[in-house]
C-alpha atoms as a PDB file:
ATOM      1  CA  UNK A   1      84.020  85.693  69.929  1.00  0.00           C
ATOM      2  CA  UNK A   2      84.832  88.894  68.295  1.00  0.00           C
ATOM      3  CA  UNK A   3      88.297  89.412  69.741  1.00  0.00           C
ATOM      4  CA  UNK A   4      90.841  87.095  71.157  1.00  0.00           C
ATOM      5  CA  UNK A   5      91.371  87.252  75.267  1.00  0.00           C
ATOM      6  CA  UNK A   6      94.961  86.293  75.932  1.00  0.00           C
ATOM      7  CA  UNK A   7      95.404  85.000  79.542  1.00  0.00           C
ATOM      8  CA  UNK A   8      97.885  87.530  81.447  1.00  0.00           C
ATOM      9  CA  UNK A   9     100.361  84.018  81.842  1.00  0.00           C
ATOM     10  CA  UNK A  10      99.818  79.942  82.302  1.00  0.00           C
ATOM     11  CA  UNK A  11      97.457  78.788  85.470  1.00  0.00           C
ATOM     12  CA  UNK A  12      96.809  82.954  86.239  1.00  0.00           C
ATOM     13  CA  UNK A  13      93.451  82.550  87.059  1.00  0.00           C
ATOM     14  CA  UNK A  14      92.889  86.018  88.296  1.00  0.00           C
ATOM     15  CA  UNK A  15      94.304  87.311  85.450  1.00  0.00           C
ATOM     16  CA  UNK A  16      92.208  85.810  82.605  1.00  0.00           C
ATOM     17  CA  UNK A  17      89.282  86.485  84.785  1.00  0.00           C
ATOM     18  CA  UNK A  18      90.171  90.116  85.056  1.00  0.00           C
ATOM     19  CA  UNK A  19      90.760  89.944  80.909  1.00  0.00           C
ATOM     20  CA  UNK A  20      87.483  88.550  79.955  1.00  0.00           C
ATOM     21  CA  UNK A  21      86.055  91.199  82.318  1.00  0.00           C
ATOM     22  CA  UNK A  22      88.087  93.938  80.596  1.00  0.00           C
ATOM     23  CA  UNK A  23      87.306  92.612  77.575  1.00  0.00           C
ATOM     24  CA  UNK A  24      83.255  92.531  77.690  1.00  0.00           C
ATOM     25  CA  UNK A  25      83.673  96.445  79.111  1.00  0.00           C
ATOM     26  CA  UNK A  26      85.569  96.826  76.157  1.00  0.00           C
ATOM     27  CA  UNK A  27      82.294  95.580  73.225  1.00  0.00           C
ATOM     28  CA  UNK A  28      80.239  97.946  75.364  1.00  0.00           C
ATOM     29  CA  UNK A  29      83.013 101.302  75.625  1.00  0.00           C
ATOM     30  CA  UNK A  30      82.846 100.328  71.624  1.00  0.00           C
ATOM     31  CA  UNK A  31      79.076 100.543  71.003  1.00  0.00           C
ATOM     32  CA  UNK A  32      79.277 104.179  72.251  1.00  0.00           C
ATOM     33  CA  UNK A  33      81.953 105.155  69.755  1.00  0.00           C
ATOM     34  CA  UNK A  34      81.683 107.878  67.195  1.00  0.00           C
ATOM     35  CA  UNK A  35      77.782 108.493  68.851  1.00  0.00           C
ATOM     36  CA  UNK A  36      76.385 112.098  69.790  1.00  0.00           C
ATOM     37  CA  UNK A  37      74.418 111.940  73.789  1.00  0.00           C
ATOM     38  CA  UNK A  38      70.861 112.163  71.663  1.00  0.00           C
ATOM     39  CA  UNK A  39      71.973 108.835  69.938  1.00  0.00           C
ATOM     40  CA  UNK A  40      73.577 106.697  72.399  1.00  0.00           C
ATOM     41  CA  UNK A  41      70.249 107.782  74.536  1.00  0.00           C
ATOM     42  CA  UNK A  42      68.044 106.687  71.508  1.00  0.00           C
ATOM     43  CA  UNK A  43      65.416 103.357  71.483  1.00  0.00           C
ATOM     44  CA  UNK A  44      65.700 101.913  67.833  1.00  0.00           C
ATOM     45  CA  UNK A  45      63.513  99.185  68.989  1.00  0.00           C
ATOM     46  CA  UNK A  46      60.421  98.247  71.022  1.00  0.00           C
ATOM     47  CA  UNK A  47      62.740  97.656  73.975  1.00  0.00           C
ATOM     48  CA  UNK A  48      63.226 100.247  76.499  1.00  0.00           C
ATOM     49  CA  UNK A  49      67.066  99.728  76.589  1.00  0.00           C
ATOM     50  CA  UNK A  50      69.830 102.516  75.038  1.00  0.00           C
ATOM     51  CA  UNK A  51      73.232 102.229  74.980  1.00  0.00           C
ATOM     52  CA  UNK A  52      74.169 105.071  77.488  1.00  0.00           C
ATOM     53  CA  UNK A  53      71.421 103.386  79.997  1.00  0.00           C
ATOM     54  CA  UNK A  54      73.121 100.358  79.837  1.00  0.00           C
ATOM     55  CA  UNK A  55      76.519 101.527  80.145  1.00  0.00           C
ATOM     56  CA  UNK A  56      75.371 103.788  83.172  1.00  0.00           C
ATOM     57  CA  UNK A  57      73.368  99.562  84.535  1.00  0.00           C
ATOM     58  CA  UNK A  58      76.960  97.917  84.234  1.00  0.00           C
ATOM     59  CA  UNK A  59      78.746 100.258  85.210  1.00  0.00           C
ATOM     60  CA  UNK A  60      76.386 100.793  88.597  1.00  0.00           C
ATOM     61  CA  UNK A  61      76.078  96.654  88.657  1.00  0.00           C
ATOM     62  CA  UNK A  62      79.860  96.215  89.277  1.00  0.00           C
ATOM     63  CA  UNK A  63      79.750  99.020  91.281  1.00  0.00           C
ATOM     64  CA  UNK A  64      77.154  97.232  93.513  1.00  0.00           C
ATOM     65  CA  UNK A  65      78.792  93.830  93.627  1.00  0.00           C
ATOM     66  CA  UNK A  66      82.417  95.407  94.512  1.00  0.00           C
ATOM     67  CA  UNK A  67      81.320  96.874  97.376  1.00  0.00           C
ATOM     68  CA  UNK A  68      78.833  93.860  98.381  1.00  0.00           C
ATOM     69  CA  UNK A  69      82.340  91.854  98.637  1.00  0.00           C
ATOM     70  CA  UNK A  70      84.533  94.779 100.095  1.00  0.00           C
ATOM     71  CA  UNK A  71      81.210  94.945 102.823  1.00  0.00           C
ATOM     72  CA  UNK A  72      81.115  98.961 102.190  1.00  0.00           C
ATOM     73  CA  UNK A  73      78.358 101.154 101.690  1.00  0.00           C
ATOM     74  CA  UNK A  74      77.119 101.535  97.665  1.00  0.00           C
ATOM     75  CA  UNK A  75      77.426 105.236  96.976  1.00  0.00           C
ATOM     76  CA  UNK A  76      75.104 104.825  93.969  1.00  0.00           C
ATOM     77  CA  UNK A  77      72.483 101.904  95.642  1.00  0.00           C
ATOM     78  CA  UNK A  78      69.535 101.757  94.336  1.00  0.00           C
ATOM     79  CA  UNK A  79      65.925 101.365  95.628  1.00  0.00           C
ATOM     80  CA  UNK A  80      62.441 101.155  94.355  1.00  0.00           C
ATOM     81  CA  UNK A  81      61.889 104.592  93.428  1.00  0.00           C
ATOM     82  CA  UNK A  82      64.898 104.924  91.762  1.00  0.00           C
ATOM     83  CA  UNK A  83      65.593 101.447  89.966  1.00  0.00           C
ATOM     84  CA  UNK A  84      64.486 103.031  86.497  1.00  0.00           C
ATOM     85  CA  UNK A  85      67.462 105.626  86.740  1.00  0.00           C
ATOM     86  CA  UNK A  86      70.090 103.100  86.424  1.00  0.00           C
ATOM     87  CA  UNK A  87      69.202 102.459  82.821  1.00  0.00           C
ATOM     88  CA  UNK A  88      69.133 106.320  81.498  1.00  0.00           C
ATOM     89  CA  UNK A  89      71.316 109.294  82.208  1.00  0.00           C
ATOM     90  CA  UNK A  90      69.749 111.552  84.310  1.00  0.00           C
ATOM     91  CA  UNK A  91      70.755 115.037  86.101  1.00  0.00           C
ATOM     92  CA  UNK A  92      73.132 116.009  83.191  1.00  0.00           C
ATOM     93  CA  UNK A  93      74.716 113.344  83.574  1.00  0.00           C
ATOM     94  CA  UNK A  94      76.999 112.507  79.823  1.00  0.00           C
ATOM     95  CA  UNK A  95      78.503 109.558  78.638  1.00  0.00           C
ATOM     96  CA  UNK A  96      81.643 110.811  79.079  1.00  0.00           C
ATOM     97  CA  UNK A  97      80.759 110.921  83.048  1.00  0.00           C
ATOM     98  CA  UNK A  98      79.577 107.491  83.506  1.00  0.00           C
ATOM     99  CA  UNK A  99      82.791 106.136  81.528  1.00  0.00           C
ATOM    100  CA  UNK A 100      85.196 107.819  83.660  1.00  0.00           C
ATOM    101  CA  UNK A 101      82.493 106.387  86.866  1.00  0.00           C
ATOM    102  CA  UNK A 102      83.132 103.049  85.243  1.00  0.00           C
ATOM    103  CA  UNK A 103      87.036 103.265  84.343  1.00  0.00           C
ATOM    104  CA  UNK A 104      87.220 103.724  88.354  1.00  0.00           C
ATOM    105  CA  UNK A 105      84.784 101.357  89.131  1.00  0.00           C
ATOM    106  CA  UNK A 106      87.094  98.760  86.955  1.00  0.00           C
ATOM    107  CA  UNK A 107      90.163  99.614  88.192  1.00  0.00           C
ATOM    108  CA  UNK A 108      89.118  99.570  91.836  1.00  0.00           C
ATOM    109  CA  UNK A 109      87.239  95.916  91.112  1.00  0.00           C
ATOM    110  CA  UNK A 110      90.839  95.130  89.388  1.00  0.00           C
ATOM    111  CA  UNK A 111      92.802  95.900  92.731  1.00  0.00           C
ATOM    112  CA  UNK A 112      90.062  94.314  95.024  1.00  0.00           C
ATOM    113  CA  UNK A 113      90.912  91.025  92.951  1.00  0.00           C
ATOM    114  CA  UNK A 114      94.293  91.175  93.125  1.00  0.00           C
ATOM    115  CA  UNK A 115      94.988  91.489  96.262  1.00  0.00           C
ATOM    116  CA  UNK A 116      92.836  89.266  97.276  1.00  0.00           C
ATOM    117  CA  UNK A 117      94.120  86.636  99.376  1.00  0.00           C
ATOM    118  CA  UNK A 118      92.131  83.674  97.670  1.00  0.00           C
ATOM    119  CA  UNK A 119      89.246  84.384  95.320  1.00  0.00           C
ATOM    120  CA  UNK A 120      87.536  81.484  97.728  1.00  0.00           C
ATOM    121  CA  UNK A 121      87.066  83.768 100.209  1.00  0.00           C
ATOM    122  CA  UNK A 122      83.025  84.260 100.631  1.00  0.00           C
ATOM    123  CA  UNK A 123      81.030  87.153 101.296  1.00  0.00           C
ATOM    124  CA  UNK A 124      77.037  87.222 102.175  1.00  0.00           C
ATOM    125  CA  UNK A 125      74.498  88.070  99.348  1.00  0.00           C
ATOM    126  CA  UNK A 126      72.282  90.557 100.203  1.00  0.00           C
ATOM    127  CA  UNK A 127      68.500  89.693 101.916  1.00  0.00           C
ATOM    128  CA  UNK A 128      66.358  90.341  98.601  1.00  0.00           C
ATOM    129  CA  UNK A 129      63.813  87.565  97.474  1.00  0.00           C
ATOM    130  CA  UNK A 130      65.676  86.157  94.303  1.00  0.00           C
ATOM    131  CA  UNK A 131      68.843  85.662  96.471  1.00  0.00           C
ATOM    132  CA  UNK A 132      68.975  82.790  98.691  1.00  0.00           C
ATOM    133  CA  UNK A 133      68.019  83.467 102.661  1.00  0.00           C
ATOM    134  CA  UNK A 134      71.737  83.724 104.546  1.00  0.00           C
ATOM    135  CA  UNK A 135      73.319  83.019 100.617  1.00  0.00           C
ATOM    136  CA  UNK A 136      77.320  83.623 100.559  1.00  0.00           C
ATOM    137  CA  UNK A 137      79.093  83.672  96.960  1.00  0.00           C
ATOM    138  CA  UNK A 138      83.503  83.333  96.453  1.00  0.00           C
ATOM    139  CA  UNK A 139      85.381  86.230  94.781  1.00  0.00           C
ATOM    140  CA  UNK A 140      85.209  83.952  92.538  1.00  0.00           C
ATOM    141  CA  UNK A 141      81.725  83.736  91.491  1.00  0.00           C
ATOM    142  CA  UNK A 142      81.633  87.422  91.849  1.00  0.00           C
ATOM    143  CA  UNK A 143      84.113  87.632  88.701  1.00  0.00           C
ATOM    144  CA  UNK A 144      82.021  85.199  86.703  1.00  0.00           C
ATOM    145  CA  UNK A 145      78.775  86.654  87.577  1.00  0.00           C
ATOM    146  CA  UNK A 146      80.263  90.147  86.239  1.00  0.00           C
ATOM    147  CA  UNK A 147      81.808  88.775  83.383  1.00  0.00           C
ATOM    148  CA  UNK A 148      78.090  87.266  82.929  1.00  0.00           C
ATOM    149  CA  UNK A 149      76.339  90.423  83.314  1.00  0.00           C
ATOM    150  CA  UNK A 150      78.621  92.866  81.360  1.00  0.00           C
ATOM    151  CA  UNK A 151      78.950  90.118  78.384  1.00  0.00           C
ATOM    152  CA  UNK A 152      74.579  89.881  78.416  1.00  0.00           C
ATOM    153  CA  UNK A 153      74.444  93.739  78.123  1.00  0.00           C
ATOM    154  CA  UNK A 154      77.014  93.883  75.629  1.00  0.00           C
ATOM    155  CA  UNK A 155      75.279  91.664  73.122  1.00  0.00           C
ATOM    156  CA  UNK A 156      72.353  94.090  73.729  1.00  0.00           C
ATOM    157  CA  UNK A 157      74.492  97.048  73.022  1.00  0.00           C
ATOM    158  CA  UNK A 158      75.763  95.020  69.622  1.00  0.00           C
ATOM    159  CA  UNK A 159      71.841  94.776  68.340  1.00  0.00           C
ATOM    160  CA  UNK A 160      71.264  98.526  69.604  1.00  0.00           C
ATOM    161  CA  UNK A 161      74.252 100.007  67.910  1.00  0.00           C
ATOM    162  CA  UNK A 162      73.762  97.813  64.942  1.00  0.00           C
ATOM    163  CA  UNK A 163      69.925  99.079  64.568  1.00  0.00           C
ATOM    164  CA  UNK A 164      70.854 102.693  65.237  1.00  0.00           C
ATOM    165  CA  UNK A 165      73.637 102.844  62.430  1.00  0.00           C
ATOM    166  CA  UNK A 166      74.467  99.706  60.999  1.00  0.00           C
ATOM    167  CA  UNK A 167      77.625  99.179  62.713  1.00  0.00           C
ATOM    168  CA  UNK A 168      78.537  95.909  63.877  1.00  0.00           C
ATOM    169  CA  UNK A 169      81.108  95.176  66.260  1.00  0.00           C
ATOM    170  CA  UNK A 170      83.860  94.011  63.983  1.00  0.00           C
ATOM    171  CA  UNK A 171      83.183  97.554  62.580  1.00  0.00           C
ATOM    172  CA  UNK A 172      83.659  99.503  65.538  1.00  0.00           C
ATOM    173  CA  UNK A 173      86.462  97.523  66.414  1.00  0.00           C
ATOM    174  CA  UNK A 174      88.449  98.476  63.156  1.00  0.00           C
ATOM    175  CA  UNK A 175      86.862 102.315  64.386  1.00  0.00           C
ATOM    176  CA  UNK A 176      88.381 101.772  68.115  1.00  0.00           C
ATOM    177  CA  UNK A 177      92.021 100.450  66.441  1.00  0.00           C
ATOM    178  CA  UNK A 178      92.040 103.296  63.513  1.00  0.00           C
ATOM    179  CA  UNK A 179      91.557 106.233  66.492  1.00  0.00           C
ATOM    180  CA  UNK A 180      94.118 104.649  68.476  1.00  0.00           C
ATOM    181  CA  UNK A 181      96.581 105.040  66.078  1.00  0.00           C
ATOM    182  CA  UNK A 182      95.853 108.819  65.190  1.00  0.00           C
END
């Protein structure tokens, strides 16, 4: 763990899910830091993966599971044809854009959970083969599985910011705290 998560108060379970959740966003806002579009959109490895692509995945991933639960429409769903364009910027699209897509995304997903009435209540997963036929998940398991799938992309982003400049995430936490206070 490379920074401490306090929970929001004792027994608050919405709130230390909602700060692990913030937190994991956070490791992957930092990998971008101090980066120019060409780099954050750079492959230092054999993998196909680049930090802006992967900010633009989570950021579409939460996106898709919000409004799964909220049983609305996904303005950014995916299909086929277009699965490859949630991992790279595309249509002048910057980094700055798909942070401010994902500080709304975050904040919405942050006042879906809260008002919740009980993070019990079930919604149905969609009909796609690695989903179990007529499968329902909690608000619950919604939060984990996000926490889950920002916190897997952010150790990516750790190795892919690490290759591209050295950087490690202790580093660019020191970078994040030193900006703040300018």
């Amino acid at each position: 763990m490379v920074t401490h998560i306090p929970a929001e108060a004792h027994g608050d379970e919405r709130g230390v899910l909602l700060s692990y959740m913030a937190a994991e966003r956070g490791a992957i806002r930092r990998s971008l830091l101090g980066l120019t579009e060409e780099q954050a959109a750079s492959r230092p490895s054999a993998s196909e993966l680049c930090l802006s692509g992967l900010l633009k995945h989570v950021a579409e991933a939460e996106l898709s599971w919000l409004r799964m639960a909220q049983h609305r429409q996904n303005e950014k769903q995916r299909d086929e044809d277009t699965w490859g364009d949630s991992f790279r910027l595309v249509g002048g699209e910057t980094v700055p854009d798909v942070l401010a897509l994902w500080d709304g995304v975050a904040k919405e997903t942050e006042e879906f959970l809260r008002s919740a009435p009980d993070l019990d209540e079930t919604f149905p997963l969609p009909d796609v083969p690695w989903f179990p036929k007529d499968g329902r998940v909690s608000l619950r398991w919604m939060a984990l599985q996000l926490i889950r799938e920002i916190s897997r992309h952010a150790g990516h982003a750790d190795i892919i910011r690490e290759s591209l400049d050295g950087r490690t995430a202790f580093e660019l936490i020191a970078m994040e705290g030193a900006q703040q206070e300018s």
